[in-house]
Structure formats: structure tokens, C-alpha cells
C-alpha atoms as a PDB file:
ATOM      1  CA  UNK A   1     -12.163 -46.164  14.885  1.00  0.00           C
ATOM      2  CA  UNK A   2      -8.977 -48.280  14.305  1.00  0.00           C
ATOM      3  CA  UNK A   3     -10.882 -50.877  12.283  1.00  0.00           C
ATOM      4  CA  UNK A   4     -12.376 -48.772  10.207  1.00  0.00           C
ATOM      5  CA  UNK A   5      -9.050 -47.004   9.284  1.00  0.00           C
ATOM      6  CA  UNK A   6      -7.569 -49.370   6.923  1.00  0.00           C
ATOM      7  CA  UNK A   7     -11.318 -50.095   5.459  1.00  0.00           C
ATOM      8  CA  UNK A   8     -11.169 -46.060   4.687  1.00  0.00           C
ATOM      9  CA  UNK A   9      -7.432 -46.218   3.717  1.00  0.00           C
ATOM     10  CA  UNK A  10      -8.315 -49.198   1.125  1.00  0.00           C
ATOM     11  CA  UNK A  11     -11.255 -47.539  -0.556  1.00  0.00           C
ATOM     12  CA  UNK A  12      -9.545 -44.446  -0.951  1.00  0.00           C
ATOM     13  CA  UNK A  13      -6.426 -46.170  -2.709  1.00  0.00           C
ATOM     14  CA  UNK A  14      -8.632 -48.257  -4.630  1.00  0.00           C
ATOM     15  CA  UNK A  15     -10.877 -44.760  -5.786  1.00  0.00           C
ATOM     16  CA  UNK A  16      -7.808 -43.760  -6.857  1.00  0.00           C
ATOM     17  CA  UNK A  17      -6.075 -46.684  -8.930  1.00  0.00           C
ATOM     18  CA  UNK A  18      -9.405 -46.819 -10.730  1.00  0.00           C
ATOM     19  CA  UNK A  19      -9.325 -42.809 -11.467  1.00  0.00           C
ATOM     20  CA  UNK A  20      -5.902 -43.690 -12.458  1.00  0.00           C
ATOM     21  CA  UNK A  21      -6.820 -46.890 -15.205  1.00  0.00           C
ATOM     22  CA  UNK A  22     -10.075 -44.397 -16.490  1.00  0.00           C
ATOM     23  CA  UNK A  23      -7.330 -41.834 -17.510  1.00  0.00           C
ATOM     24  CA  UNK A  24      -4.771 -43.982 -18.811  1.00  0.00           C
ATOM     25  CA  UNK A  25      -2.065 -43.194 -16.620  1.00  0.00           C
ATOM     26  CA  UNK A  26      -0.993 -46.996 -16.951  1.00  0.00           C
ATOM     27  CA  UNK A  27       0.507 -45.862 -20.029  1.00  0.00           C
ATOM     28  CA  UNK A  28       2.536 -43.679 -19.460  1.00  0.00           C
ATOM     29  CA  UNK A  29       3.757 -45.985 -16.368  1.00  0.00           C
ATOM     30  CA  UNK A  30       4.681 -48.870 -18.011  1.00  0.00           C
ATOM     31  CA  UNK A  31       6.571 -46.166 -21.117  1.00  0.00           C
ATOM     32  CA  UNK A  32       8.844 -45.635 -18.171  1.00  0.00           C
ATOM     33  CA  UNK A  33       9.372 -48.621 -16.736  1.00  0.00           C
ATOM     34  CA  UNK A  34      10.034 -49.905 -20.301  1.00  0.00           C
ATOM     35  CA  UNK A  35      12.869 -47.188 -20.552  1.00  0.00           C
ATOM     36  CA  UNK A  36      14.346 -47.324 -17.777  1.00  0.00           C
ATOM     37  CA  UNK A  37      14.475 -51.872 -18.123  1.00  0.00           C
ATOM     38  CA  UNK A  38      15.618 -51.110 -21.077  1.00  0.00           C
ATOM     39  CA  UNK A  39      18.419 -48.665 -20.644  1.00  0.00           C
ATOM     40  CA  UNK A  40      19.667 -50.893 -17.395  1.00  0.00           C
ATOM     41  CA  UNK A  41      20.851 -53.849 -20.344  1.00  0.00           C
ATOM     42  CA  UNK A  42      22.456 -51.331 -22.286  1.00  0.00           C
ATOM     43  CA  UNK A  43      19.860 -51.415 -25.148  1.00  0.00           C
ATOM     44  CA  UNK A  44      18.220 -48.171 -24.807  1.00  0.00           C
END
């Protein structure tokens, strides 16, 4: 069972970064990040 654990652990984090690109949550992700860069140089 221990090597199959991080075979299960990586298909199950990969399901869900791909449920995550289908529904566009990249975009709202990099928004932020883009913010918060932003207000750490004083620009935003």
C-alpha cells in the first residue's frame, strides 16, 4: 500500500488542477497575485 499512496495522492491533485484550469480559476489566481506584486512596490 505505501507505493501506491503517492500514485493515488498524484492523480487526485492532478484531477483537481485540471478541474481547476476547466473553470478558470487561474484567473482569478494570477488577479491576486498581480495585486498583491503590485501593491508590495508601492504601485497599487
Amino acid at each position: 500500500m505505501k507505493r501506491k499512496l503517492p500514485w493515488v495522492l498524484l492523480t487526485v491533485f492532478l484531477g483537481v488542477m485540471v478541474a481547476g484550469l476547466l473553470l478558470g480559476e487561474y484567473k482569478t489566481v494570477l488577479e491576486k497575485a498581480v495585486t498583491v506584486c503590485l501593491d508590495c512596490i508601492g504601485i497599487g
